[in-house]
N, C-alpha and C. Protein backbone atom coordinates (compact mmCIF):
# COMPACT_ATOMS: atom_id res chain seq x y z
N UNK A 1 18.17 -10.90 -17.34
CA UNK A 1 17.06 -11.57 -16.71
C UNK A 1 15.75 -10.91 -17.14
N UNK A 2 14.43 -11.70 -17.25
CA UNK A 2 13.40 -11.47 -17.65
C UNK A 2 13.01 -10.07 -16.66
N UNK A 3 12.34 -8.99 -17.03
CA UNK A 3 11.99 -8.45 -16.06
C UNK A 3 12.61 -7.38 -15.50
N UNK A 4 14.06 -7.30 -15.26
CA UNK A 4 14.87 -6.33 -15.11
C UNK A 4 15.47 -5.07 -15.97
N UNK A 5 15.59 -4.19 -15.17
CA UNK A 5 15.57 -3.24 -15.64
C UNK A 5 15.05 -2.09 -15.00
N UNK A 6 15.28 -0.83 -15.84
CA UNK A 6 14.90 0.60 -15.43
C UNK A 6 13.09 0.88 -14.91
N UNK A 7 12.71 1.00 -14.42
CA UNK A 7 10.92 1.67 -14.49
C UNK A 7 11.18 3.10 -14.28
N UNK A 8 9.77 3.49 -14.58
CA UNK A 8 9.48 4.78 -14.18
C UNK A 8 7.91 4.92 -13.59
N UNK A 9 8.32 5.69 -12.67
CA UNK A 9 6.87 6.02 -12.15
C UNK A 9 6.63 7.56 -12.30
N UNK A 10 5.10 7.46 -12.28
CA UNK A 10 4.70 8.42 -12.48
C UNK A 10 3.68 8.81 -11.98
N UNK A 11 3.35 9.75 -10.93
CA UNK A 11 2.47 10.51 -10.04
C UNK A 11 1.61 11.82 -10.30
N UNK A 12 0.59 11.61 -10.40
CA UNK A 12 -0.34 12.98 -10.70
C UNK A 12 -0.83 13.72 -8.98
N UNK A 13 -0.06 14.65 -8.49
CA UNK A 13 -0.97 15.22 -7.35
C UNK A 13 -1.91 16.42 -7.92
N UNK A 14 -2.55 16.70 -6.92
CA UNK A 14 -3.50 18.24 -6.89
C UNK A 14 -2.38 19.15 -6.19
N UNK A 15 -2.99 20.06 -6.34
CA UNK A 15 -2.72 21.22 -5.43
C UNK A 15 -3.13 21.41 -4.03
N UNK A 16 -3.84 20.81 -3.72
CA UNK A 16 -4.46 20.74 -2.25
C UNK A 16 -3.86 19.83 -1.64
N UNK A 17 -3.65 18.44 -1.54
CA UNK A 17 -2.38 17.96 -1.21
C UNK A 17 -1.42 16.96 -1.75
N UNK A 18 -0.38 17.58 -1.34
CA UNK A 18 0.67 16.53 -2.22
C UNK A 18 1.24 15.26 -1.59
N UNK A 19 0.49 15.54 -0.41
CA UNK A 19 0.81 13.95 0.57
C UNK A 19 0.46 12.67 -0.18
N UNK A 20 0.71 11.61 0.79
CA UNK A 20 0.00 10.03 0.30
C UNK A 20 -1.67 9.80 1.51
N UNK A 21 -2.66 9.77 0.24
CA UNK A 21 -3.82 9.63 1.31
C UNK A 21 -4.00 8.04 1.65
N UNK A 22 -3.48 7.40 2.77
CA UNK A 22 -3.32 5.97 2.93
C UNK A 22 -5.03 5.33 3.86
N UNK A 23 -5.70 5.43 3.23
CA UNK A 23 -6.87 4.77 3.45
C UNK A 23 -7.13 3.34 4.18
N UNK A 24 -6.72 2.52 3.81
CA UNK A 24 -6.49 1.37 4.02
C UNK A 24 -6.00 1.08 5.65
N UNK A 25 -4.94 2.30 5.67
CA UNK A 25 -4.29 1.67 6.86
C UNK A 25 -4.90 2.20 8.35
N UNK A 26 -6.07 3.34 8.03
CA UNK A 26 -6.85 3.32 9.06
C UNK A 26 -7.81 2.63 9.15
N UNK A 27 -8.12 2.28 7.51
CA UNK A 27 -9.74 1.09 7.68
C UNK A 27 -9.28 0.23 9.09
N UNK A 28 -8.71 -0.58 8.61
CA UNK A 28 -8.06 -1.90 9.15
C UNK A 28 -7.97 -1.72 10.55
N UNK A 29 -7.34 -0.60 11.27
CA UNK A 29 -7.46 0.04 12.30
C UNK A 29 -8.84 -0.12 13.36
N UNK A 30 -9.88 0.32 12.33
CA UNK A 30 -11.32 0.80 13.31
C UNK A 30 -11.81 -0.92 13.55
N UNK A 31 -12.65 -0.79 14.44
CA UNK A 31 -13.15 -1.78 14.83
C UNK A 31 -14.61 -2.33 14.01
N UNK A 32 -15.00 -3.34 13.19
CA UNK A 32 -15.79 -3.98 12.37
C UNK A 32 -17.40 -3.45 13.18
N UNK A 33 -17.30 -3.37 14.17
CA UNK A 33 -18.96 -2.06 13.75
C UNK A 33 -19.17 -0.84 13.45
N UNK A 34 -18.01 -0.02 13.32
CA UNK A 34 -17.57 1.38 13.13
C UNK A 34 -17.59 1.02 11.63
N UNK A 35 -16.88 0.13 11.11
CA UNK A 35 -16.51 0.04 9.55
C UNK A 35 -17.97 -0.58 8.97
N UNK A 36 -18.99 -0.98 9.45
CA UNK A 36 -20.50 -1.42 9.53
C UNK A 36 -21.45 0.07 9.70
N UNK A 37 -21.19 1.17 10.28
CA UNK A 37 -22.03 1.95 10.75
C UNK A 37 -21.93 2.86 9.43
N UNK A 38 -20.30 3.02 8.57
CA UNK A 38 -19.94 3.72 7.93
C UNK A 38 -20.02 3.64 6.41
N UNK A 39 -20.22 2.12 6.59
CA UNK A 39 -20.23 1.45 4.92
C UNK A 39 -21.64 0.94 4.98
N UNK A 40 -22.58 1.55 5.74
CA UNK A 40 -23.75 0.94 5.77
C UNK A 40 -24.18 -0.27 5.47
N UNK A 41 -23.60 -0.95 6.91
CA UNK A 41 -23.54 -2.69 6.84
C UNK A 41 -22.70 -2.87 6.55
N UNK A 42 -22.06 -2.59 5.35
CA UNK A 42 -20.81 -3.89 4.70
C UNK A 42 -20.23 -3.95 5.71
N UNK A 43 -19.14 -5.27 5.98
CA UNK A 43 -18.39 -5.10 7.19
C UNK A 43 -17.39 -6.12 6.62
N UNK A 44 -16.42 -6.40 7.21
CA UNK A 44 -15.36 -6.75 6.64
C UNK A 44 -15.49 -8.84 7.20
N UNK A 45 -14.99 -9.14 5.95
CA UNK A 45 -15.15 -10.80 6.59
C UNK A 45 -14.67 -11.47 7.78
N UNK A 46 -14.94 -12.35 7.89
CA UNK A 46 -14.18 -13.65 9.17
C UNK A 46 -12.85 -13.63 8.09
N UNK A 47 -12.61 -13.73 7.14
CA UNK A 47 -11.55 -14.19 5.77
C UNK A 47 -10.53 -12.72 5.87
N UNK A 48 -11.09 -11.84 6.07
CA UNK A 48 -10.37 -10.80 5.66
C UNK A 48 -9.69 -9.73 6.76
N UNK A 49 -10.09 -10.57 8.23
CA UNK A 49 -9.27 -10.31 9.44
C UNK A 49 -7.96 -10.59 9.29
N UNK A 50 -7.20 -9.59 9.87
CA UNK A 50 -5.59 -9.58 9.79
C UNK A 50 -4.94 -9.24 8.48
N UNK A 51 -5.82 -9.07 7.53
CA UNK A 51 -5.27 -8.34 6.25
C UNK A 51 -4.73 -7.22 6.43
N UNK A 52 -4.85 -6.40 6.74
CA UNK A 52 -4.56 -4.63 7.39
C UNK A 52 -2.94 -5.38 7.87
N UNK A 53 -2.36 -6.36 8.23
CA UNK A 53 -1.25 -6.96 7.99
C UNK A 53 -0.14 -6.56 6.99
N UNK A 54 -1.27 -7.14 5.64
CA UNK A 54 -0.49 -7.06 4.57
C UNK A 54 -0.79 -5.77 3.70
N UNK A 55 -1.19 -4.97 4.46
CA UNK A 55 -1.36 -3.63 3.89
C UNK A 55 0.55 -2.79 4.06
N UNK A 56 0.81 -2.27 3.21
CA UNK A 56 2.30 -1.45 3.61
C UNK A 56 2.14 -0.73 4.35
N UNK A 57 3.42 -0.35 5.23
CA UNK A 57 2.83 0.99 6.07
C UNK A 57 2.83 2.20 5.33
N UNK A 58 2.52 3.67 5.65
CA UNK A 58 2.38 4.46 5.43
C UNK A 58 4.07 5.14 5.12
N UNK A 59 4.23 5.83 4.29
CA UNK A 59 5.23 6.19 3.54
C UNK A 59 6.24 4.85 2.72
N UNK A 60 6.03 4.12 2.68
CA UNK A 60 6.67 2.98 1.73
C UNK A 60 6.75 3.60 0.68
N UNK A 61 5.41 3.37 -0.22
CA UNK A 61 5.43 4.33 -1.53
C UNK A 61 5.75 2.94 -2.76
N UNK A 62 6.25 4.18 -3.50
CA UNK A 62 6.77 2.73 -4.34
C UNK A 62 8.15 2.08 -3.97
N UNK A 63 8.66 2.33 -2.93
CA UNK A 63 10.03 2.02 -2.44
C UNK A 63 10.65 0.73 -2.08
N UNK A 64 9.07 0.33 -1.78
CA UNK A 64 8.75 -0.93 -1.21
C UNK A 64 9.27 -1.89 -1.91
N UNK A 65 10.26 -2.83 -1.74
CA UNK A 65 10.63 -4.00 -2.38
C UNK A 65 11.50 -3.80 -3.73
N UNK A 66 12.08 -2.31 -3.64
CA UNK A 66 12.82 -1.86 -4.28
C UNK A 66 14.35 -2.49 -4.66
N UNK A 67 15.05 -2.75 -2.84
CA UNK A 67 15.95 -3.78 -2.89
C UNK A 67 16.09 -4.58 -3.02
N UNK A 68 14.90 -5.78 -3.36
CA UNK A 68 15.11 -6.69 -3.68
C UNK A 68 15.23 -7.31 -4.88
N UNK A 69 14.28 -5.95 -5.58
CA UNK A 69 14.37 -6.03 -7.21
C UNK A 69 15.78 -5.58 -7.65
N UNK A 70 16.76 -4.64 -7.14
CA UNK A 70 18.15 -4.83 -7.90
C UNK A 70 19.10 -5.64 -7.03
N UNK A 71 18.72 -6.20 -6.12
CA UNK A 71 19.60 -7.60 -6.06
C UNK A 71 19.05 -8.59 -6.47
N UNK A 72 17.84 -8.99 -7.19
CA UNK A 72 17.75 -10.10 -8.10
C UNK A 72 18.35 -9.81 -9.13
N UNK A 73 17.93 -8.77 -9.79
CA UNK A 73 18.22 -8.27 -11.26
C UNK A 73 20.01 -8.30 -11.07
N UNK A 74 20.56 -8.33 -10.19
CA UNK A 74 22.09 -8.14 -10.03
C UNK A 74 22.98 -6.69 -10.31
N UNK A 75 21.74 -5.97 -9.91
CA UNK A 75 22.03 -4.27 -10.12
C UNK A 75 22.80 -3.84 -8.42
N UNK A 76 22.35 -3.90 -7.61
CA UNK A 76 23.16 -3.69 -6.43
C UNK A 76 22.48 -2.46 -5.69
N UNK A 77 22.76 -2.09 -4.86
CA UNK A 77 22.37 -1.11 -4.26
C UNK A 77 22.56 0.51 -4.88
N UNK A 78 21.61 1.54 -4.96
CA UNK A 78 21.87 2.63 -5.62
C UNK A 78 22.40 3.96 -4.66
């Protein structure tokens, strides 16, 4: 099948930390005058409410949707 197959990923950390810094998933969090006070004005749309939705949660990683890519590909569980 088109598409299937092995990947590799590849991650550059620092030394200071080797965590995941997930940004996103506190934006989405604060309330649209906090995210206005901080981005000086910008503020997030009428359009772009409930996006923080489709944000992953925190530790997913690249893991995310992992299973579904080797049961399409017909690889199976690892």
């Amino acid at each position: 099948l088109a598409g299937c197959g092995y990947a590799t990923l590849i991650s550059a950390l620092d030394s200071d930390d080797t965590g995941t810094l997930s940004i996103l998933n506190g934006l989405f969090k604060l309330p649209n005058d906090m995210v206005q006070a901080a981005f000086g004005g910008i503020s997030r749309s009428k359009s772009s409410e409930g996006s923080g939705n489709r944000v992953p949660g925190v530790g997913t990683g690249a893991a995310l949707g992992s299973e579904e890519c080797l049961a399409r590909c017909g690889m199976g569980k690892r």
